[in-house]
Protein backbone atom coordinates (compact mmCIF):
# COMPACT_ATOMS: atom_id res chain seq x y z
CA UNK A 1 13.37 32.22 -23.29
CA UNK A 2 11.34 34.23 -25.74
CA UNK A 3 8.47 36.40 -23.85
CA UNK A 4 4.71 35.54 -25.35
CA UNK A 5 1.74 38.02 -25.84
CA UNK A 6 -1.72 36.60 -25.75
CA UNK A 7 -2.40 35.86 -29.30
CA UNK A 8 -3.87 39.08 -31.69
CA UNK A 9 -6.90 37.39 -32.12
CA UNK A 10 -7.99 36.43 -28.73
CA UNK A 11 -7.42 39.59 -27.83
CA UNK A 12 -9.68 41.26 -30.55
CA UNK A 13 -12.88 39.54 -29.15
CA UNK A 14 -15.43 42.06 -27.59
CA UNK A 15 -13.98 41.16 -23.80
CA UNK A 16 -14.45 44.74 -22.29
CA UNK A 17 -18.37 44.66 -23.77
CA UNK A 18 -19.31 40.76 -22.56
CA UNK A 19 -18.27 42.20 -19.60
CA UNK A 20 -20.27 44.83 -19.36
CA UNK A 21 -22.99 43.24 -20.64
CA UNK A 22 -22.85 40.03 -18.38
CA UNK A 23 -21.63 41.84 -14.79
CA UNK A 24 -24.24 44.53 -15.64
CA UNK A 25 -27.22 41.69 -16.02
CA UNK A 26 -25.69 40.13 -13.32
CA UNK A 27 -26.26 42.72 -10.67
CA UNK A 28 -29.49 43.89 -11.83
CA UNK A 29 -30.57 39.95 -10.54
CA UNK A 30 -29.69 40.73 -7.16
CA UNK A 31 -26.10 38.93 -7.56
CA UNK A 32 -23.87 38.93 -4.85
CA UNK A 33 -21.08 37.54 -6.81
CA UNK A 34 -20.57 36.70 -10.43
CA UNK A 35 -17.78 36.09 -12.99
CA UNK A 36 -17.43 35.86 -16.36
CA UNK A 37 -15.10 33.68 -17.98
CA UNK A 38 -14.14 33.74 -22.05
CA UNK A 39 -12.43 30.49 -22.44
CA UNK A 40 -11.13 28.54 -25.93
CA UNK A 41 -8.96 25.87 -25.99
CA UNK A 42 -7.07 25.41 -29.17
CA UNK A 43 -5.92 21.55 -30.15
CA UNK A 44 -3.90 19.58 -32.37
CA UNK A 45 -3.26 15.88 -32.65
CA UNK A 46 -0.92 14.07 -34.70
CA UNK A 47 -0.42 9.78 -34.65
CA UNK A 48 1.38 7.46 -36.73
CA UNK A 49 1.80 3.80 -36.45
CA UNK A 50 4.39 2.19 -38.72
CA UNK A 51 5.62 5.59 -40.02
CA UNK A 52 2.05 6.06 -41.98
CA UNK A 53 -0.18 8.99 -40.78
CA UNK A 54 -3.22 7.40 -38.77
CA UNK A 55 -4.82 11.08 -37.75
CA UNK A 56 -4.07 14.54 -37.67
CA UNK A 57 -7.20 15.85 -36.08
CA UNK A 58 -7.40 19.78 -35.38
CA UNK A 59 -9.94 21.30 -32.41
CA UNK A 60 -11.31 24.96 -31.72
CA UNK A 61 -13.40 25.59 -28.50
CA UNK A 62 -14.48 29.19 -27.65
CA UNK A 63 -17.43 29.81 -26.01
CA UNK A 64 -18.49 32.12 -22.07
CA UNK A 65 -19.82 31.21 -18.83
CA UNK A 66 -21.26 33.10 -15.94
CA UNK A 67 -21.48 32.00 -12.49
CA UNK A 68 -23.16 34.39 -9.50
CA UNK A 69 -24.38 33.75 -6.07
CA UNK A 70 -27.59 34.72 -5.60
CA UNK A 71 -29.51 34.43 -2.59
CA UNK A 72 -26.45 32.33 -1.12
CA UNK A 73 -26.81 29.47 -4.21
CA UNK A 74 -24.67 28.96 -6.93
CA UNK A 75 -26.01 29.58 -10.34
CA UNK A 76 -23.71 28.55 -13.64
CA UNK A 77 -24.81 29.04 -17.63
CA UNK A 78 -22.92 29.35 -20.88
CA UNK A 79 -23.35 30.36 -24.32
CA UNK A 80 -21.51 29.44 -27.28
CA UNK A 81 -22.02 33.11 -28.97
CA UNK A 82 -19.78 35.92 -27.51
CA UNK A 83 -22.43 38.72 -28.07
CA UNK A 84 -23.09 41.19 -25.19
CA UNK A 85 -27.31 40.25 -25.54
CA UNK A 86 -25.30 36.58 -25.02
CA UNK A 87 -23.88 37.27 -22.50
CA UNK A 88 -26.41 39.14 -20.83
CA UNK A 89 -29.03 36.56 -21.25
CA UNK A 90 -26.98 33.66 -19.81
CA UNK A 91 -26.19 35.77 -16.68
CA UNK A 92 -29.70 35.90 -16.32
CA UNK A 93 -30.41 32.64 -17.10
CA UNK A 94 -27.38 32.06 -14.63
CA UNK A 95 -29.56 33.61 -11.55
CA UNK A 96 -32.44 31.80 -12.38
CA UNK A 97 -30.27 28.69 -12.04
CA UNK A 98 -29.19 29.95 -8.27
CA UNK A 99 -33.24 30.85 -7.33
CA UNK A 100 -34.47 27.08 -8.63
CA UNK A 101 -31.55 25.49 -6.68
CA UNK A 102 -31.97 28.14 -3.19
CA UNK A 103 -34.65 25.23 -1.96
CA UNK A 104 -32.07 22.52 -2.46
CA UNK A 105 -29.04 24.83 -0.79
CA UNK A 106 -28.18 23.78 3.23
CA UNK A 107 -24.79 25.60 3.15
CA UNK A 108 -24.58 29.58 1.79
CA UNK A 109 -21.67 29.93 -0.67
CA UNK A 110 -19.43 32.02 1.31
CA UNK A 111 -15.74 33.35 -0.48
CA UNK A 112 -12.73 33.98 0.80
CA UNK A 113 -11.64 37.18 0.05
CA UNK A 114 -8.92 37.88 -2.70
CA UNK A 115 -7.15 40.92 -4.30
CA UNK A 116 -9.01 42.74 -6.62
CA UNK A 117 -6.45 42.01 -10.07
CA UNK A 118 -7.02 44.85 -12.54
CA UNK A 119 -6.11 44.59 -16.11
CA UNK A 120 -3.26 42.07 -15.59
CA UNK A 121 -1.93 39.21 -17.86
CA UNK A 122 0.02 36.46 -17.87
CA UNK A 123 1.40 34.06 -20.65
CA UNK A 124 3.37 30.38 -19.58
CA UNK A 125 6.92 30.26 -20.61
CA UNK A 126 7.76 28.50 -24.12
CA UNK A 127 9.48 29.32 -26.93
CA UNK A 128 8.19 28.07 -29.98
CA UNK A 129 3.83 28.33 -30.69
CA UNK A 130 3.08 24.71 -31.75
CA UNK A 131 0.66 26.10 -33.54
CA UNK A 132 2.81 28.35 -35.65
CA UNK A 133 4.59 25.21 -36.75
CA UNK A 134 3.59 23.47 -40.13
CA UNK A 135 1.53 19.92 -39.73
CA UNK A 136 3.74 18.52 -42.36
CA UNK A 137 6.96 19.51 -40.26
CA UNK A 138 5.28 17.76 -37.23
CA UNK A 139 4.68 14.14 -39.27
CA UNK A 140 7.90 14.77 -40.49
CA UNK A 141 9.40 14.79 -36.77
CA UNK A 142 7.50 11.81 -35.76
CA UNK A 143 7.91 9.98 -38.97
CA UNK A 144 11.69 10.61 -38.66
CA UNK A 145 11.75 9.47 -34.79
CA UNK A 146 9.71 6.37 -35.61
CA UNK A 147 12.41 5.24 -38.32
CA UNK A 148 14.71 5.00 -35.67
CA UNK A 149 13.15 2.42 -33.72
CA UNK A 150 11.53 0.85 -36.51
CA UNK A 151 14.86 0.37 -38.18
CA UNK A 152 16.29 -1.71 -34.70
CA UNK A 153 16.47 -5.09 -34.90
CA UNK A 154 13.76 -6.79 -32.66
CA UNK A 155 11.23 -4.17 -33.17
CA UNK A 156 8.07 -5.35 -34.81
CA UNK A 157 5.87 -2.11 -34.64
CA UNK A 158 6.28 1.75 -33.62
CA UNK A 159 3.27 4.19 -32.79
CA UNK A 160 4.21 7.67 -32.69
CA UNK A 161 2.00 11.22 -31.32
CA UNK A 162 1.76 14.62 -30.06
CA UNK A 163 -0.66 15.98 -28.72
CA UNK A 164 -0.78 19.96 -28.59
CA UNK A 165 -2.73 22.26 -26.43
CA UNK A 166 -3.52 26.43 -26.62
CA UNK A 167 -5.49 27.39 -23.68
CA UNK A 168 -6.40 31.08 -23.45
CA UNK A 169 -9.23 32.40 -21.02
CA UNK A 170 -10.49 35.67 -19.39
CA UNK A 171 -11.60 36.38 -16.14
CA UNK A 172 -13.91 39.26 -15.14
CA UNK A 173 -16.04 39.54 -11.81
CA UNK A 174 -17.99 42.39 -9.84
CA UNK A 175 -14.80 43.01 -7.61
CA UNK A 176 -13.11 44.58 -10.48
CA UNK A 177 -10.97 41.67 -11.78
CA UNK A 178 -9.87 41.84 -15.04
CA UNK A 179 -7.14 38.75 -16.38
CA UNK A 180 -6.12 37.63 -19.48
CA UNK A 181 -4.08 34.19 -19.45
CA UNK A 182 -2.69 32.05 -22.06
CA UNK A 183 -0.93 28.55 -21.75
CA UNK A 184 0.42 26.60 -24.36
CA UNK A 185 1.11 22.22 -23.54
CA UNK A 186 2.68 19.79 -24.92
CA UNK A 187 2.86 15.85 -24.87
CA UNK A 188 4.72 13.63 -27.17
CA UNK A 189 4.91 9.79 -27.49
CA UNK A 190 7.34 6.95 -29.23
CA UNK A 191 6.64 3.50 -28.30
CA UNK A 192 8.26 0.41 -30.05
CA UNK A 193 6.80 -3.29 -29.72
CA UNK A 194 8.31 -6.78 -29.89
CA UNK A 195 6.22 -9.45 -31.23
CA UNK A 196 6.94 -13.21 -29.83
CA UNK A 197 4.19 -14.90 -32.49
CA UNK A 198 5.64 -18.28 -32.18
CA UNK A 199 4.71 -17.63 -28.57
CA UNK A 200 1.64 -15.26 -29.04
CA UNK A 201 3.12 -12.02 -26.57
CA UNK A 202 4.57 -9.38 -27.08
CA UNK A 203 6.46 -6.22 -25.17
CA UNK A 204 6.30 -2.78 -25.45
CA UNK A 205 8.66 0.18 -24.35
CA UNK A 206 7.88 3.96 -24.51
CA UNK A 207 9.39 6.97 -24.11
CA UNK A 208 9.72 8.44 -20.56
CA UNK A 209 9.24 11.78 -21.97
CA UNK A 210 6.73 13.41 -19.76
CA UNK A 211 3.68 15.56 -21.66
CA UNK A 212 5.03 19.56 -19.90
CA UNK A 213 4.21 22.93 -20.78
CA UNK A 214 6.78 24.18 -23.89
CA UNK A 215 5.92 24.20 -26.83
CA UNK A 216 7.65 22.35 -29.96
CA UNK A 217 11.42 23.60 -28.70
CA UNK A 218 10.18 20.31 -26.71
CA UNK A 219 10.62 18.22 -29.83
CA UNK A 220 13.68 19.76 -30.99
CA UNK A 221 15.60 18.67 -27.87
CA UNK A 222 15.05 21.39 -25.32
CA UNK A 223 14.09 19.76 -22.11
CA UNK A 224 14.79 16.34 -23.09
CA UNK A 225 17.39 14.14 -25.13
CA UNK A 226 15.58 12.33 -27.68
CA UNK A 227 18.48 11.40 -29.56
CA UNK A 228 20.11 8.98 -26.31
CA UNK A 229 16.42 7.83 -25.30
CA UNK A 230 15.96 6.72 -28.82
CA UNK A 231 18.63 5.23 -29.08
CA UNK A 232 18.38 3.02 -26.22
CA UNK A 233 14.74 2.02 -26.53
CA UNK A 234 15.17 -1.18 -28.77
CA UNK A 235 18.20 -2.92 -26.49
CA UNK A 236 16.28 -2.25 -23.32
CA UNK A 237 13.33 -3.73 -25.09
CA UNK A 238 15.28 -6.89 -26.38
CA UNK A 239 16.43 -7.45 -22.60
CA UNK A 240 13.05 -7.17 -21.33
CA UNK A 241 11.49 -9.93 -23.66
CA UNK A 242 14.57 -11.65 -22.47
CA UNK A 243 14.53 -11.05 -18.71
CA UNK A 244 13.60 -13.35 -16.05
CA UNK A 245 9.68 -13.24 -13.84
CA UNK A 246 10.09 -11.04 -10.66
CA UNK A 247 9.62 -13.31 -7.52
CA UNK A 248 7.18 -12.19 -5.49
CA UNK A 249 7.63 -10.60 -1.86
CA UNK A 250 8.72 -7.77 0.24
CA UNK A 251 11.24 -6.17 -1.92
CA UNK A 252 13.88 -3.17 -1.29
CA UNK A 253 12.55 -0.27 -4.34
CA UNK A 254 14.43 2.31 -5.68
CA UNK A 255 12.18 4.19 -8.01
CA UNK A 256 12.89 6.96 -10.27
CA UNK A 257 11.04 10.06 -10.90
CA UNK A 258 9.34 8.76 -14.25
CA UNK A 259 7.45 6.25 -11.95
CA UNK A 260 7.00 7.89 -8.45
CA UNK A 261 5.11 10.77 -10.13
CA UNK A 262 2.38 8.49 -10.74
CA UNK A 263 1.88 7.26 -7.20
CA UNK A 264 2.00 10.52 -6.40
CA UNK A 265 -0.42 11.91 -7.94
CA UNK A 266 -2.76 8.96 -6.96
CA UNK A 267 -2.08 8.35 -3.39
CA UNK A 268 -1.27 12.50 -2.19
CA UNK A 269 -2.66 14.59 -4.78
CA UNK A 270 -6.30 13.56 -5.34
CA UNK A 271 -5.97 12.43 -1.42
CA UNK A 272 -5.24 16.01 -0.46
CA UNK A 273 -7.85 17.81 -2.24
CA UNK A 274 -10.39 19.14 0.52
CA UNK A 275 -13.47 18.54 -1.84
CA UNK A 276 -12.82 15.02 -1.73
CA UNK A 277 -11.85 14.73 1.97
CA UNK A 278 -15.03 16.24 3.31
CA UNK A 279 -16.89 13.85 0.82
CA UNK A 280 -18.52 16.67 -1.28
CA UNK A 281 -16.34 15.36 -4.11
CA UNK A 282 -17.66 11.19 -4.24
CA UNK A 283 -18.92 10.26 -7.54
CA UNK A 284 -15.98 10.11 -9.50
CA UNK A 285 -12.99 8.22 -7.90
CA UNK A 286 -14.45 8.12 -4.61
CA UNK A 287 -13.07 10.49 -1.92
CA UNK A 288 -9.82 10.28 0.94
CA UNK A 289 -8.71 8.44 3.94
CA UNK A 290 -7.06 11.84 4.75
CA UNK A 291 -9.45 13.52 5.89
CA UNK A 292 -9.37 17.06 8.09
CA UNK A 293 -9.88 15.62 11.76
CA UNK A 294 -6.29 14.45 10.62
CA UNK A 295 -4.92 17.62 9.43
CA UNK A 296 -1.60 17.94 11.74
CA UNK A 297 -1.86 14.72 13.38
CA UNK A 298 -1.89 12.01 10.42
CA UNK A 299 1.55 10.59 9.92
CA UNK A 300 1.63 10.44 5.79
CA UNK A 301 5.04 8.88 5.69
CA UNK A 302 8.73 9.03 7.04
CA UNK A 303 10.26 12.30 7.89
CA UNK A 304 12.34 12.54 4.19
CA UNK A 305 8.78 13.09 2.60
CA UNK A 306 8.38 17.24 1.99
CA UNK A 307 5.23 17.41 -0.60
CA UNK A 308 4.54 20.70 -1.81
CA UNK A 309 1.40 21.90 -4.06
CA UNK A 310 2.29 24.57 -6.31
CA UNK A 311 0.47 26.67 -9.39
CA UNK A 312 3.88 28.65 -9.92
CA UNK A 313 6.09 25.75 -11.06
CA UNK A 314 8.02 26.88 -14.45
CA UNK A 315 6.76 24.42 -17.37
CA UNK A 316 4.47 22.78 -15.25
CA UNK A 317 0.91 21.55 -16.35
CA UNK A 318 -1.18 22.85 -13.90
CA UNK A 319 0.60 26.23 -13.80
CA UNK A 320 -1.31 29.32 -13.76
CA UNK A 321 -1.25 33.03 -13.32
CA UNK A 322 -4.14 32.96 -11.64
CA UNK A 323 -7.09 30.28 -11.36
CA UNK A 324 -10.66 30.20 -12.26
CA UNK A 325 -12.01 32.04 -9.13
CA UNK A 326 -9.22 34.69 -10.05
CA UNK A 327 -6.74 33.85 -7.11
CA UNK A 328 -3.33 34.26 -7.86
CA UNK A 329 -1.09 31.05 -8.62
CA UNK A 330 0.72 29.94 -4.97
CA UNK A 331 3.31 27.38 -3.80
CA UNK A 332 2.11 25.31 -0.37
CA UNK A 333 2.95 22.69 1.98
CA UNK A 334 0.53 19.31 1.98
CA UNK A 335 2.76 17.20 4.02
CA UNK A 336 5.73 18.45 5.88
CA UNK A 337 7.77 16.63 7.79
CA UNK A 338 5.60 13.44 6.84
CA UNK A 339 2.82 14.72 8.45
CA UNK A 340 -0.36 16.34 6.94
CA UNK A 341 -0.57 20.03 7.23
CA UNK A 342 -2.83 21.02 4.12
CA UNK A 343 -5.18 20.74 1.64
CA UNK A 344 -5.92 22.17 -2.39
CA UNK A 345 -8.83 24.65 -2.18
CA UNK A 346 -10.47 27.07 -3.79
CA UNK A 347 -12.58 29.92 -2.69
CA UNK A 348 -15.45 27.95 -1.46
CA UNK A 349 -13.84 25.56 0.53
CA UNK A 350 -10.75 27.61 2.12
CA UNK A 351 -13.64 29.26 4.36
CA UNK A 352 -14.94 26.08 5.36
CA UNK A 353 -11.35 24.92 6.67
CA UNK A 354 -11.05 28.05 8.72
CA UNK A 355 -8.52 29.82 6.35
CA UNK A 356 -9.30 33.70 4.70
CA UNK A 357 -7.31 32.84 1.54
CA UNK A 358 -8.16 30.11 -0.92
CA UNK A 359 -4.72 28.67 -2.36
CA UNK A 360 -5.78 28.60 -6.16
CA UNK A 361 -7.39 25.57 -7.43
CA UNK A 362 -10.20 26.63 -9.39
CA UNK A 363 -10.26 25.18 -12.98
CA UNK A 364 -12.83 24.33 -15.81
CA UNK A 365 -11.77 22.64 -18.65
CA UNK A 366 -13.87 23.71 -20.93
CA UNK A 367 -16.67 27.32 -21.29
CA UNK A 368 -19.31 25.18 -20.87
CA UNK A 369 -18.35 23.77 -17.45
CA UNK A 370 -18.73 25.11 -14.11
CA UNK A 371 -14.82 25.43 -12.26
CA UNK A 372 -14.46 23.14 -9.58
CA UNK A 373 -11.64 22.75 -7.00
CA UNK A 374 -8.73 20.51 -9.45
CA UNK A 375 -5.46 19.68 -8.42
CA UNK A 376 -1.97 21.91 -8.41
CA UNK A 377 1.54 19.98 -9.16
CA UNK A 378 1.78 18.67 -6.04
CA UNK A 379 5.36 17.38 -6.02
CA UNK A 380 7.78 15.17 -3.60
CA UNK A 381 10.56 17.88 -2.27
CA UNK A 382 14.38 16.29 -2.77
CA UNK A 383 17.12 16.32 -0.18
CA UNK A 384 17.47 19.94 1.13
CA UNK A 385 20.99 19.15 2.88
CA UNK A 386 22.74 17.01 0.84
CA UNK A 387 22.48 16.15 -3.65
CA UNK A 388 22.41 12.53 -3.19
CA UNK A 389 22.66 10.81 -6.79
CA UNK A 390 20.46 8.02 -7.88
CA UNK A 391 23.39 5.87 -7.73
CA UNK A 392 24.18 6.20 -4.42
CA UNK A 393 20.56 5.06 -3.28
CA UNK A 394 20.74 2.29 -5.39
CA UNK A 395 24.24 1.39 -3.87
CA UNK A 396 22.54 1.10 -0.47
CA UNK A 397 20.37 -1.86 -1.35
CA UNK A 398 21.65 -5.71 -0.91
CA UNK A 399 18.40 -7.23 -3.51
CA UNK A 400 16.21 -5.46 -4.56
CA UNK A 401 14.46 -3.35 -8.05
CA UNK A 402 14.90 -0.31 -9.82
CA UNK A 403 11.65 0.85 -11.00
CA UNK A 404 11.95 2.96 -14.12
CA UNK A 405 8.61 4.48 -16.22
CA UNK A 406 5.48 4.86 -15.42
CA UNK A 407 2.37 2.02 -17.13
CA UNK A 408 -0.75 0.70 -15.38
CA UNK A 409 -2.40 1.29 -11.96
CA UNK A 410 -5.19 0.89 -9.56
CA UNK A 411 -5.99 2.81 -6.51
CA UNK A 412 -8.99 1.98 -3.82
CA UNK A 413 -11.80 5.14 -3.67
CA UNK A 414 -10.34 6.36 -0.51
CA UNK A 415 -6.88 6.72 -1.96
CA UNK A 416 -5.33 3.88 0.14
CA UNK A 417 -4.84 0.35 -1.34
CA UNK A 418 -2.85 0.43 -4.69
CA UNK A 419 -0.38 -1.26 -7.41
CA UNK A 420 1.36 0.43 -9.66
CA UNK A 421 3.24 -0.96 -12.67
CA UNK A 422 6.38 0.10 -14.64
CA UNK A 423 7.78 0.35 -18.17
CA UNK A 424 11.25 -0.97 -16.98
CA UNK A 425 12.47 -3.23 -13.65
CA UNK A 426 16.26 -3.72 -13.16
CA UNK A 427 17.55 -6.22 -10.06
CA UNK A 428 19.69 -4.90 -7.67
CA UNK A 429 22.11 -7.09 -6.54
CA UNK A 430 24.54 -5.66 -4.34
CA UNK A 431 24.09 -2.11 -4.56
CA UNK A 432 24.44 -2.28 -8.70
CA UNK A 433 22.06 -3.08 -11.40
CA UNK A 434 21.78 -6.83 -12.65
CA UNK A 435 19.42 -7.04 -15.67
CA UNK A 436 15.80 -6.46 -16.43
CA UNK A 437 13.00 -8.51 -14.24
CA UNK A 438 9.50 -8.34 -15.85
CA UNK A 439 6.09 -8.94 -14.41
CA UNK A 440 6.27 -6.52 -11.50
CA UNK A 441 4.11 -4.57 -9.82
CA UNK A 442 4.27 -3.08 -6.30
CA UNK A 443 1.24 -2.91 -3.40
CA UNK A 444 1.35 -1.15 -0.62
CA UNK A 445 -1.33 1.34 1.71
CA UNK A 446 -0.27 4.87 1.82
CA UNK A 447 0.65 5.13 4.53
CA UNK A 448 2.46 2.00 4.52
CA UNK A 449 4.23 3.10 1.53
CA UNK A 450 5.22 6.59 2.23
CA UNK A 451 6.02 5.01 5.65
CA UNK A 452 8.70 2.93 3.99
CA UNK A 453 10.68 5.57 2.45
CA UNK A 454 14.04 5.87 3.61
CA UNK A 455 15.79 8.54 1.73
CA UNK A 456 14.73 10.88 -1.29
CA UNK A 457 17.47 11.72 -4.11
CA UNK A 458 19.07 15.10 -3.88
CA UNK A 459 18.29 17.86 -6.30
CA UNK A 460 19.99 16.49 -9.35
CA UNK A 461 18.08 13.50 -9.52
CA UNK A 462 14.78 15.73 -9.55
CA UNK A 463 12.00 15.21 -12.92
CA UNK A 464 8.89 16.53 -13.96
CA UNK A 465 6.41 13.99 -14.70
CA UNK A 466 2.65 14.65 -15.33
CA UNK A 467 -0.63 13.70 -17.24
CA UNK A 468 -2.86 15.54 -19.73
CA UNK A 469 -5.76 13.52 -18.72
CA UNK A 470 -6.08 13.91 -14.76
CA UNK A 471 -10.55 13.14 -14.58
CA UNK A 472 -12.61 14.12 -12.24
CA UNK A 473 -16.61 15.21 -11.67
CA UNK A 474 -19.79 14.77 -13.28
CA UNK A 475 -19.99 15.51 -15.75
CA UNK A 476 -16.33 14.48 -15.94
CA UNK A 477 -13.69 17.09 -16.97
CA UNK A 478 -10.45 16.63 -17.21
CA UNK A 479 -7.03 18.68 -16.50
CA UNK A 480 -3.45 18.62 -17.16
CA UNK A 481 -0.74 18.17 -14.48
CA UNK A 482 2.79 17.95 -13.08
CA UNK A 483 4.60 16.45 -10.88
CA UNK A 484 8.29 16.57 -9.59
CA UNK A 485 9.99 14.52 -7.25
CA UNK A 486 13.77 12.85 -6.99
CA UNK A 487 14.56 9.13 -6.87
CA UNK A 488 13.71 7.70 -3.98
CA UNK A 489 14.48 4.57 -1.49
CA UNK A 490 11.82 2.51 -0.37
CA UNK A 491 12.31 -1.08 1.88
CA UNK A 492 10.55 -3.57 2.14
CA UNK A 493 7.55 -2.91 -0.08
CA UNK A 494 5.42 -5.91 -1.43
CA UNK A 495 6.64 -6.84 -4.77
CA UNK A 496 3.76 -8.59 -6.74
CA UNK A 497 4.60 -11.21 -9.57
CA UNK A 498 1.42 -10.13 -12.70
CA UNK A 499 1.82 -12.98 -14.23
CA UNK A 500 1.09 -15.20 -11.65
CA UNK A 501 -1.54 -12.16 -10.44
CA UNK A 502 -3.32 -13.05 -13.71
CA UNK A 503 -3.19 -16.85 -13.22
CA UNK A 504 -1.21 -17.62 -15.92
């Protein structure tokens, strides 16, 4: 794979004299602690419906921020102009946030300590710069791709996107810090519709394709095969308007990776992040049954479940060289074992658990927001001793469903009660697939759920999923991330019936 600078131009912004200017202001308020952060996020979105160009909409965000600790109080500001008197002025105006909010402050920021990074950089690994690539070459890809299910038999509609992201920032404290990062995203989207109008319904089917971080080597088959997916799309959509209502009940899963990510990311990785279980984090999504009495104690799920959090994971959304309170990008257990034995942190909150490192989560998704602790790719390990296919887990269940694709879901505000939804549900009957079901949805706790899992797919059967569109805060912001995990076997889960959920 093709090694990246940070683009020419990024690079030619006045960096060394914002900081300078900024850090120098900074101290001369009686700051204990500040940062500056450069941050622009490059976008690019293309849509189509019908083969006909809807939007191609084009975004450019640049602007800096300081934080310092003053007095023991946070104080945040940003400015739009990258100027040094800019950037001295809003580290000024920065401290004066921290003195008006010292009154309000019970708890002293303290940090945990970090290595001072000097001069370092670090670019994600792609190959091609969407942005390098024409916008007529990108309609012509999705134009091209939507002919293919449009021209199926059965298919009534076809919407097609991508959505492109650039992401460069710099980092620059007191300490001596000085990083340079650049990321580039990714997430594309084919979805084909059947309309029953005699009946007035309809079904859709989309591509599994997760969003990841390549760039448009992505669309040109590296990483996934387009070509087969496409292909299939229309037939598995004819045999879903076709297929049966689930019945209801406690039902033997086998889900793949395009759907487990999901429930992952809802029921371990917003439960495991320490802002939310101490409560600090309760406005936006509510905050986490597990919370740190339980740390060590709190069975999570059977003894198959290994979930890792990790900021190092090649291609993965929330990957980083290093976060927004420059700590370098780690790889760490949340539940080992099935037990709970850690939390996502960043420099604030690692003291308050008792640890001297913070494990990386500091993000802001935009100059003009303050970073707060977000979420790594926390991922579902597969079977260390033995590659067990997705066939063979599926050959261990009498009756039961094959969930594939990820669609709707709910989730209580402690991270407990949920459903989760699917793009495709095949019947298992005797340990081999029997057709599409429809109307499904699965409800568990958990605890319950994670309880239920009897054996996780080897490494073969292991995906990246993710989400550009993670939210969390207020004011909300919103991140990008991954998630990996293998098929997995799950018995005796409640199987709800939606229809019949919706009264119809």
């Amino acid at each position: 794979m093709a090694a990246h600078d940070v683009d020419p131009d990024f690079l030619a912004l006045p960096l060394a004299a914002l900081t300078d200017a900024a850090l120098s202001a900074a101290r001369a308020a009686g700051a204990a602690h500040a940062d500056l952060r450069v941050h622009r996020l490059l976008t690019q979105s293309v849509r189509l419906r019908d083969g006909a160009v809807q939007s191609v909409a084009d975004g450019d965000e640049l602007g800096l921020s300081v934080r310092v600790i003053v007095d023991g109080t946070w104080g945040f500001a940003s400015h739009a102009e990258l100027t040094p008197d800019a950037a001295a002025r809003t580290a000024a105006r920065a401290a004066e946030v921290a003195r008006a909010l010292r009154a309000l402050n019970r708890d002293p920021v303290e940090l945990a300590d970090e290595p001072v990074y000097r001069d370092v950089t670090w670019v994600s690994e792609y190959e091609v710069d969407p942005f390098t690539v024409p916008a007529s070459d990108k309609v012509g890809v999705l134009t091209e791709f939507s002919g293919r299910l449009s021209a199926a038999d059965g298919v009534d509609h076809v919407t097609a996107s991508v959505l492109q992201v650039k992401e460069q920032t710099y980092y620059a404290d007191l300490a001596g810090s000085r990083i340079t990062q650049q990321r580039v995203r990714l997430h594309p989207e084919f979805e084909a519709t059947a309309v029953d109008a005699a009946a007035g319904t309809f079904e859709t089917m989309r591509t599994l394709a997760p969003p990841v971080g390549r760039g448009w080597e992505y669309l040109r088959g590296t990483g996934w095969d387009w070509d087969t997916e496409l292909a299939r799309i229309p037939e598995w959509l004819a045999e879903k308007t076709a297929a049966p209502s689930v019945t209801a009940g406690p039902t033997d899963l086998v889900i793949d990776p395009t759907n487990l990510w999901l429930t992952i990311h809802e029921s371990v990785g917003h439960a495991t992040e320490y802002d939310r279980a101490i409560g600090y984090e309760a406005a936006y999504a509510g905050t986490s049954f597990a919370t740190p009495d339980k740390l060590g104690t709190l069975r999570y799920g059977t003894p198959a479940m290994h979930v890792t959090a990790d900021r190092t994971q090649v291609h993965g959304l929330a990957t980083v060289g290093y976060d927004d309170d420059g700590v370098s990008g780690q790889r760490w257990d949340l539940v080992r074992d099935g037990i709970l034995v850690g939390y996502q942190l960043d420099r604030v909150f690692a003291p308050r658990l008792g640890l001297t490192r913070s494990n990386g989560c500091s993000y802001a998704d935009s100059p003009h927001h303050v970073p707060i602790q977000r979420m790594a790719n926390v991922s579902l390990q597969p079977d260390p001793e033995r590659d067990v296919s997705t066939e063979e887990l599926i050959s261990r269940v009498e009756d039961g469903i094959y969930v594939v694709g990820d669609k709707s879901w709910s989730i209580d505000m402690q991270r407990y009660n949920f459903q989760f939804t699917g793009q495709r549900f095949f019947r298992i009957r005797d340990g081999r697939l029997d057709g599409q079901l429809r109307d499904v949805a699965y409800q568990a706790t958990t605890t319950d759920f994670w309880g239920s899992m009897e054996a996780v797919g080897g490494p073969s059967t292991w995906r990246l999923g993710g989400a550009f569109n993670c939210g969390k805060a207020q004011p909300g912001q919103v991140a990008a991330v991954s998630h990996g995990c293998p098929s997995a076997l799950f018995r005796g889960v409640n199987v709800l019936n939606t229809r019949q959920e919706a009264g119809q």
